[in-house]
N, C-alpha and C. Protein backbone atom coordinates (compact mmCIF):
# COMPACT_ATOMS: atom_id res chain seq x y z
N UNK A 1 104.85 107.86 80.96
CA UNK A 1 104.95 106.91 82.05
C UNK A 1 106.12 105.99 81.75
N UNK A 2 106.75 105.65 82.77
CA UNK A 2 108.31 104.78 82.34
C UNK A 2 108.23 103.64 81.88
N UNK A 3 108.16 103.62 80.35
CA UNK A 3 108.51 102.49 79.63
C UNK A 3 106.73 102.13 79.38
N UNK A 4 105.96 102.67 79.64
CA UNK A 4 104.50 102.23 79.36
C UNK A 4 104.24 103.30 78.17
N UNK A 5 102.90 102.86 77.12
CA UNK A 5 102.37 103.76 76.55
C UNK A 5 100.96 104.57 77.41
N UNK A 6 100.31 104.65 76.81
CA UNK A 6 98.96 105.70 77.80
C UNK A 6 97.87 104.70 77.56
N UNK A 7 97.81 103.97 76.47
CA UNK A 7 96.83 103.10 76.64
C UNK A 7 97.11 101.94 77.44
N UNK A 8 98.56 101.46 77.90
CA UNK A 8 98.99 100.35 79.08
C UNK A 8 99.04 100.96 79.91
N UNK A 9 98.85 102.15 80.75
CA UNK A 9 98.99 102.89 81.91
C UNK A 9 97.32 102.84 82.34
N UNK A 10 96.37 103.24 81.07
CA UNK A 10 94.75 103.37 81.87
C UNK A 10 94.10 102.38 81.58
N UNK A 11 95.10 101.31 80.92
CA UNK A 11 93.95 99.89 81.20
C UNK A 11 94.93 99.54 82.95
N UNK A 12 96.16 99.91 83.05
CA UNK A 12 95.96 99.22 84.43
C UNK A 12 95.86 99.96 85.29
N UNK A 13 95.24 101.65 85.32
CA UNK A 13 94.60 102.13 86.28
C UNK A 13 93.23 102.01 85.93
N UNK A 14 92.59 101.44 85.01
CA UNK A 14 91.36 100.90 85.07
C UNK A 14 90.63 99.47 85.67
N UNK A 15 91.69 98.95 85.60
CA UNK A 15 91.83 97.82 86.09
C UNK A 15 91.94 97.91 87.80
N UNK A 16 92.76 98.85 88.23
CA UNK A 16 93.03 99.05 89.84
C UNK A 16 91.99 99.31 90.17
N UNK A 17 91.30 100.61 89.42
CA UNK A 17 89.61 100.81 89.96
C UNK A 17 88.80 99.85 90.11
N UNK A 18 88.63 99.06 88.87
CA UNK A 18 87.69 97.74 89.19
C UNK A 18 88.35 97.01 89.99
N UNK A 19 89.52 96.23 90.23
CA UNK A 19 90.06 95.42 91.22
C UNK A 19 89.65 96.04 92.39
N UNK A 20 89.81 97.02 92.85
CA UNK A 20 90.16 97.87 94.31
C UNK A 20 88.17 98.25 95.37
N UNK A 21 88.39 99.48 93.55
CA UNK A 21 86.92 99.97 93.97
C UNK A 21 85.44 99.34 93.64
N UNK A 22 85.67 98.22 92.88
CA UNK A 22 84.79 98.17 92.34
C UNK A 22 84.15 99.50 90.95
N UNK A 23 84.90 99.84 90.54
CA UNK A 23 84.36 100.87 89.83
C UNK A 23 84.74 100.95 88.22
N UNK A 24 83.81 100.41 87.61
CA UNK A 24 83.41 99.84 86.13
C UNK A 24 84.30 101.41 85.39
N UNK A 25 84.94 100.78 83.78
CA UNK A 25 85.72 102.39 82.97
C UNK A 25 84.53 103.31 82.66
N UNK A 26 83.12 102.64 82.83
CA UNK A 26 82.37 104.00 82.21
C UNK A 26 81.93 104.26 83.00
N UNK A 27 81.83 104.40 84.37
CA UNK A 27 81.92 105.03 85.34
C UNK A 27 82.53 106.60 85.86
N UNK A 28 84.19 106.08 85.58
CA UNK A 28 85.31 107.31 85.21
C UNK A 28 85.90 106.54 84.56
N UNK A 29 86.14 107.79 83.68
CA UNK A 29 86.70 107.88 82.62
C UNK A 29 88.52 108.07 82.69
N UNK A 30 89.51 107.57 82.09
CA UNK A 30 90.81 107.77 82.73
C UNK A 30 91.30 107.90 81.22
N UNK A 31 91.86 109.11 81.10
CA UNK A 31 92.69 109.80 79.84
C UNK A 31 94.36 110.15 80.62
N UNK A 32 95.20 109.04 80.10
CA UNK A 32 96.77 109.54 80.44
C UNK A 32 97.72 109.67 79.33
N UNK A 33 98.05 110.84 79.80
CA UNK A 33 98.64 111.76 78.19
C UNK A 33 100.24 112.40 79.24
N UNK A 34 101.75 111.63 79.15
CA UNK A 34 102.54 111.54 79.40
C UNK A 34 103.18 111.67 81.02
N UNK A 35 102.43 110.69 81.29
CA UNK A 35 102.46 110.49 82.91
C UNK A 35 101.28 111.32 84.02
N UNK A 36 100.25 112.27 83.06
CA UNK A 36 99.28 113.11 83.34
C UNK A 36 98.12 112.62 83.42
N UNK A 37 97.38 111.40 84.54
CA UNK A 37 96.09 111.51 84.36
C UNK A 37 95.20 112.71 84.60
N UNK A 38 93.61 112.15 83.55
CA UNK A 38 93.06 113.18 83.87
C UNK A 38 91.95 112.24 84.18
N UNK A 39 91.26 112.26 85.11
CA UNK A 39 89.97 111.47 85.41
C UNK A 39 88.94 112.52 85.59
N UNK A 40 87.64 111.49 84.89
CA UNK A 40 86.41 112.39 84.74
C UNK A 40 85.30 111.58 84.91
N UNK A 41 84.34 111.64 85.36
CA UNK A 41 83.42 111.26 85.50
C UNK A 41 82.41 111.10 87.09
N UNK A 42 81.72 110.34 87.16
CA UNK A 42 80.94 110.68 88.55
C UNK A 42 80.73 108.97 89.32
N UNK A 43 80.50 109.27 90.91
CA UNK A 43 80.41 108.46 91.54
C UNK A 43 79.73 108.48 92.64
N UNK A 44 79.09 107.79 93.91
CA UNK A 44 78.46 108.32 94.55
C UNK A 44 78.71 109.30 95.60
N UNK A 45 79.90 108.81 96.47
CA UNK A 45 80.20 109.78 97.47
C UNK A 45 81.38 110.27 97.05
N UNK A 46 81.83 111.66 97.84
CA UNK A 46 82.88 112.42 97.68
C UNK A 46 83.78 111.68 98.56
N UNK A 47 84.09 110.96 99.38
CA UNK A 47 84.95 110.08 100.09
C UNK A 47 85.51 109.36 99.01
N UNK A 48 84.87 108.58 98.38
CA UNK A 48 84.45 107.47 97.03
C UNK A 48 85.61 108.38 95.83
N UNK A 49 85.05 109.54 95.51
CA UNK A 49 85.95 110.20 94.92
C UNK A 49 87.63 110.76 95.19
N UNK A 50 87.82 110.63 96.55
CA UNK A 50 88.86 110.98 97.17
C UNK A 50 89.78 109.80 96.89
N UNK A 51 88.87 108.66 96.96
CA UNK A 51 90.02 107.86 96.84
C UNK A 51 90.71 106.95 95.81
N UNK A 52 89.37 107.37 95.00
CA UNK A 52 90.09 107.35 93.56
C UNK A 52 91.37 107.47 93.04
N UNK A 53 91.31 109.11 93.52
CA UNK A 53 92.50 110.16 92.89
C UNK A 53 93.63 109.82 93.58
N UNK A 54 93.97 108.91 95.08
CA UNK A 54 94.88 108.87 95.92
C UNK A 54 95.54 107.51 95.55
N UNK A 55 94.70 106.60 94.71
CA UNK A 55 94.55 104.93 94.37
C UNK A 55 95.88 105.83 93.20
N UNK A 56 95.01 106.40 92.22
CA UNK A 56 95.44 106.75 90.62
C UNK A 56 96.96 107.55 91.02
N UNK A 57 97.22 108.04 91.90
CA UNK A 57 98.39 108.84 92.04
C UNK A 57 99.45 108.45 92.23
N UNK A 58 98.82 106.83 93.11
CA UNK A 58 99.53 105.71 93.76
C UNK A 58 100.12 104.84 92.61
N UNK A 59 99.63 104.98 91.13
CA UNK A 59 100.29 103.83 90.03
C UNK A 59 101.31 104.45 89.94
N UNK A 60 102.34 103.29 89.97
CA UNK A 60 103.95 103.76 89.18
C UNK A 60 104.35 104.12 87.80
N UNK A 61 104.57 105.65 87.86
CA UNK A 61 104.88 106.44 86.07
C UNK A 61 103.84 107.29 86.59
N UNK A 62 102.96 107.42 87.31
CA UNK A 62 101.90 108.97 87.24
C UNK A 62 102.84 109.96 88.27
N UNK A 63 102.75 110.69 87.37
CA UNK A 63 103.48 112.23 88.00
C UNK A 63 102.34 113.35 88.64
N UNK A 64 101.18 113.24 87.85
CA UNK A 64 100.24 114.25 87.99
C UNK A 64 98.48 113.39 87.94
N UNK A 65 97.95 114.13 88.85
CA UNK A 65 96.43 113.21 88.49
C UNK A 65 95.75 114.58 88.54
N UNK A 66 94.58 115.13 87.39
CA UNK A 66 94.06 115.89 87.27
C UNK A 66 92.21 115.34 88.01
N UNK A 67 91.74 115.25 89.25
CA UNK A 67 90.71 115.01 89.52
C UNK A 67 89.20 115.87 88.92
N UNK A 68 88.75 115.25 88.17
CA UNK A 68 87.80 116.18 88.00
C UNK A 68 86.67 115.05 87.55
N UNK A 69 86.43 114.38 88.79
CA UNK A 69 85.53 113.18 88.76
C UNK A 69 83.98 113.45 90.03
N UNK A 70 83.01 113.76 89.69
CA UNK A 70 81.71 114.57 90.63
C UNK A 70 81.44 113.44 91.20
N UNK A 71 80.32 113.71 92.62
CA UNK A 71 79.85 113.07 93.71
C UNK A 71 78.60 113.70 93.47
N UNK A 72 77.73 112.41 93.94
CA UNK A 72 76.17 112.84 94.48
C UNK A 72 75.97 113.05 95.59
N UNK A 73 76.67 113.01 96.53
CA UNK A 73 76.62 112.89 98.17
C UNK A 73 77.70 113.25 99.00
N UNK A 74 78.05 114.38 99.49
CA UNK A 74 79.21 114.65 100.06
C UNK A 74 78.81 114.33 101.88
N UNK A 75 79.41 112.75 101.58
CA UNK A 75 79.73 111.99 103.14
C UNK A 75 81.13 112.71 103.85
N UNK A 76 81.80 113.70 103.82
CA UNK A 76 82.87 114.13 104.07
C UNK A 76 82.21 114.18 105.62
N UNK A 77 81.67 115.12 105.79
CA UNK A 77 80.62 115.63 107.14
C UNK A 77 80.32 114.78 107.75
N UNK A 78 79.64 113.73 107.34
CA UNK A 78 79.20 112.84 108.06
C UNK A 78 80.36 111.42 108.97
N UNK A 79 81.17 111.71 108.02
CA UNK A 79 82.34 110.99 108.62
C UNK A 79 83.01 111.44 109.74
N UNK A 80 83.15 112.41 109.56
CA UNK A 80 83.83 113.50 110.92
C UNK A 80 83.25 113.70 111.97
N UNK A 81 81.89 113.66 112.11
CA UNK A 81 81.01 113.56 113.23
C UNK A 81 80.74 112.41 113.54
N UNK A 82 81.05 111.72 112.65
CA UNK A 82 80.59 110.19 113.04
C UNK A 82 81.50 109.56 114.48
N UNK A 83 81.38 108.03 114.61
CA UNK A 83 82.28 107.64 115.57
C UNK A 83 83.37 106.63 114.28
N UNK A 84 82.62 106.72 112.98
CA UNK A 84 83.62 105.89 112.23
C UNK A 84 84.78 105.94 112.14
N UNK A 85 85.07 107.21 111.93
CA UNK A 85 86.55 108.14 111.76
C UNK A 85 87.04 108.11 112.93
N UNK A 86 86.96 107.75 113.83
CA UNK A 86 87.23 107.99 115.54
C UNK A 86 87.64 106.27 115.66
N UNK A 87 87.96 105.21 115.03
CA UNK A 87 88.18 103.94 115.07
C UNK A 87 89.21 103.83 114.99
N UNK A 88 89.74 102.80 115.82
CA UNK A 88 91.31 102.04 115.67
C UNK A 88 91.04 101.46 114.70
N UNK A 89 92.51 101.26 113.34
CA UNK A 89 92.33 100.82 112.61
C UNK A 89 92.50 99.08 112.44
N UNK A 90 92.42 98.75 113.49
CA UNK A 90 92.84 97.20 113.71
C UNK A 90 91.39 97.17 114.42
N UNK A 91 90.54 97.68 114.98
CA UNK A 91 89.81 97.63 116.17
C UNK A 91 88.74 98.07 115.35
N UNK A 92 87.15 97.40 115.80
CA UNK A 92 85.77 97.67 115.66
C UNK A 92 85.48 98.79 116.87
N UNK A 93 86.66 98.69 117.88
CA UNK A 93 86.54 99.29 118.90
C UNK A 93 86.89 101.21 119.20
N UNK A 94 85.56 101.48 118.78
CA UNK A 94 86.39 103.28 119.07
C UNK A 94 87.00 103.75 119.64
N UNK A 95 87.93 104.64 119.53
CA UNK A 95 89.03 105.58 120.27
C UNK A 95 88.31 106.22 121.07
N UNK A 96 88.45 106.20 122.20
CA UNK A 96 88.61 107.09 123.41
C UNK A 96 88.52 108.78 123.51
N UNK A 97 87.86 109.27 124.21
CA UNK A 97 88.57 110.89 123.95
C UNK A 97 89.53 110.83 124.75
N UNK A 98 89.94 112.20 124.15
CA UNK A 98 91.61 112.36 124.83
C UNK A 98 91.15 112.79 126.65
N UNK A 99 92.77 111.95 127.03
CA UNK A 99 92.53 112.04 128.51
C UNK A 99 92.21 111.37 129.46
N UNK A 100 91.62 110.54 129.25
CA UNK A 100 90.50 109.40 129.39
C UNK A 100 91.10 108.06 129.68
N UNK A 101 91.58 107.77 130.81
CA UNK A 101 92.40 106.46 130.92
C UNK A 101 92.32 105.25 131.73
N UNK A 102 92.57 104.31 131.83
CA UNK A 102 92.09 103.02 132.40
C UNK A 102 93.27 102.01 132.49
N UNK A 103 93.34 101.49 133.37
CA UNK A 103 94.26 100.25 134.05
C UNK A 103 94.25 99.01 132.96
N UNK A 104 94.81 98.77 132.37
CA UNK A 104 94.43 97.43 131.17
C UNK A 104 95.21 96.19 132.51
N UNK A 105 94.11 95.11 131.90
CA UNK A 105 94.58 93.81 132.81
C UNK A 105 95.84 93.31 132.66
N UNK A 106 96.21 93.55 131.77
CA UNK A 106 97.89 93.21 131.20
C UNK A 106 98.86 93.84 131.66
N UNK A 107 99.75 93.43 132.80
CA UNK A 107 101.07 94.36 133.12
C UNK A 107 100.68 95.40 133.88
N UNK A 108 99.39 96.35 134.35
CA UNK A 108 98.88 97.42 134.64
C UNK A 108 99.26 97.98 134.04
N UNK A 109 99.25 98.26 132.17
CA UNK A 109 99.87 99.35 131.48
C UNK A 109 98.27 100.33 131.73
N UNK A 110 98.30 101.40 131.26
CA UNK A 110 97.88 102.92 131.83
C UNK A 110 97.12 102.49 129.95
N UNK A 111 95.68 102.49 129.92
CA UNK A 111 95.05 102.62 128.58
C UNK A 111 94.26 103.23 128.30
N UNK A 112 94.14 104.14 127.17
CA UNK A 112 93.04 105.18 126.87
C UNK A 112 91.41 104.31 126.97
N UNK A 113 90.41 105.36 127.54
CA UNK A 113 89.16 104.17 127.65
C UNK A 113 87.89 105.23 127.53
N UNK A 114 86.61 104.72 126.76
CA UNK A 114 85.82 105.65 126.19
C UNK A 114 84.73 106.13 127.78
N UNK A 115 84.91 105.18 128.73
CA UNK A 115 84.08 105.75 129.53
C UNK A 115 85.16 105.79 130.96
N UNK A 116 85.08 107.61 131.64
CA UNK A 116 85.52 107.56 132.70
C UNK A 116 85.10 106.72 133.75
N UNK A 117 84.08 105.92 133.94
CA UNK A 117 83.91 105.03 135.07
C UNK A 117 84.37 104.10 134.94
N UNK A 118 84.90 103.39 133.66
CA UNK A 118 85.63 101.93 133.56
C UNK A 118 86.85 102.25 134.29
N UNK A 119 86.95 100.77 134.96
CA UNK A 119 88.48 100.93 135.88
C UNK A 119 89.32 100.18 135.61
């Protein structure tokens, strides 16, 4: 890692986990051996795990992140069917299906809208 050793690289991707995720070192485990993490250990959801590896990939000097950190619960499914994943990310307010459009009071701009009877 540039200009770091491996033990200053996974105290501050251990540190990002607890800052970020909340997620204590004996939790996962983080071994970095020349810009190569390897993370191991378990957590609850596989979402949870996803974003681990995307956080850890994200420190500056990691070239490689070896994920091999388990889930008790794969929420992947449940997200996709959900209406969660279907959210503006500024907005509590869900996205629309496609097609689906409405007069906004502002300017009459043309706005996507979740129910065809709104006008």
């Amino acid at each position: 890692m540039q200009g770091k050793t491996s033990d200053e690289a996974r105290h501050e991707i251990e540190d990002m986990l607890r800052g970020r995720m909340w997620i204590h070192p004996e939790q996962v485990r983080v071994v970095v051996r020349g810009g190569v993490v390897t993370l191991t250990g378990a957590v609850d959801r596989r979402s949870t795990a996803g974003i681990v590896a995307r956080l850890t990939a994200d420190v500056p000097g990691v070239s490689h992140v070896v994920d091999q950190v388990r889930f008790d619960f794969d929420d992947t499914d449940l997200l996709v069917r959900s209406r969660i994943s279907r959210t503006h990310p500024f907005s509590a307010d869900s996205l629309p299906p496609a097609g689906i459009r409405r007069r906004s009071r502002k300017r009459g701009r043309r706005l996507l809208c979740q129910d065809a009877s709104v006008k």
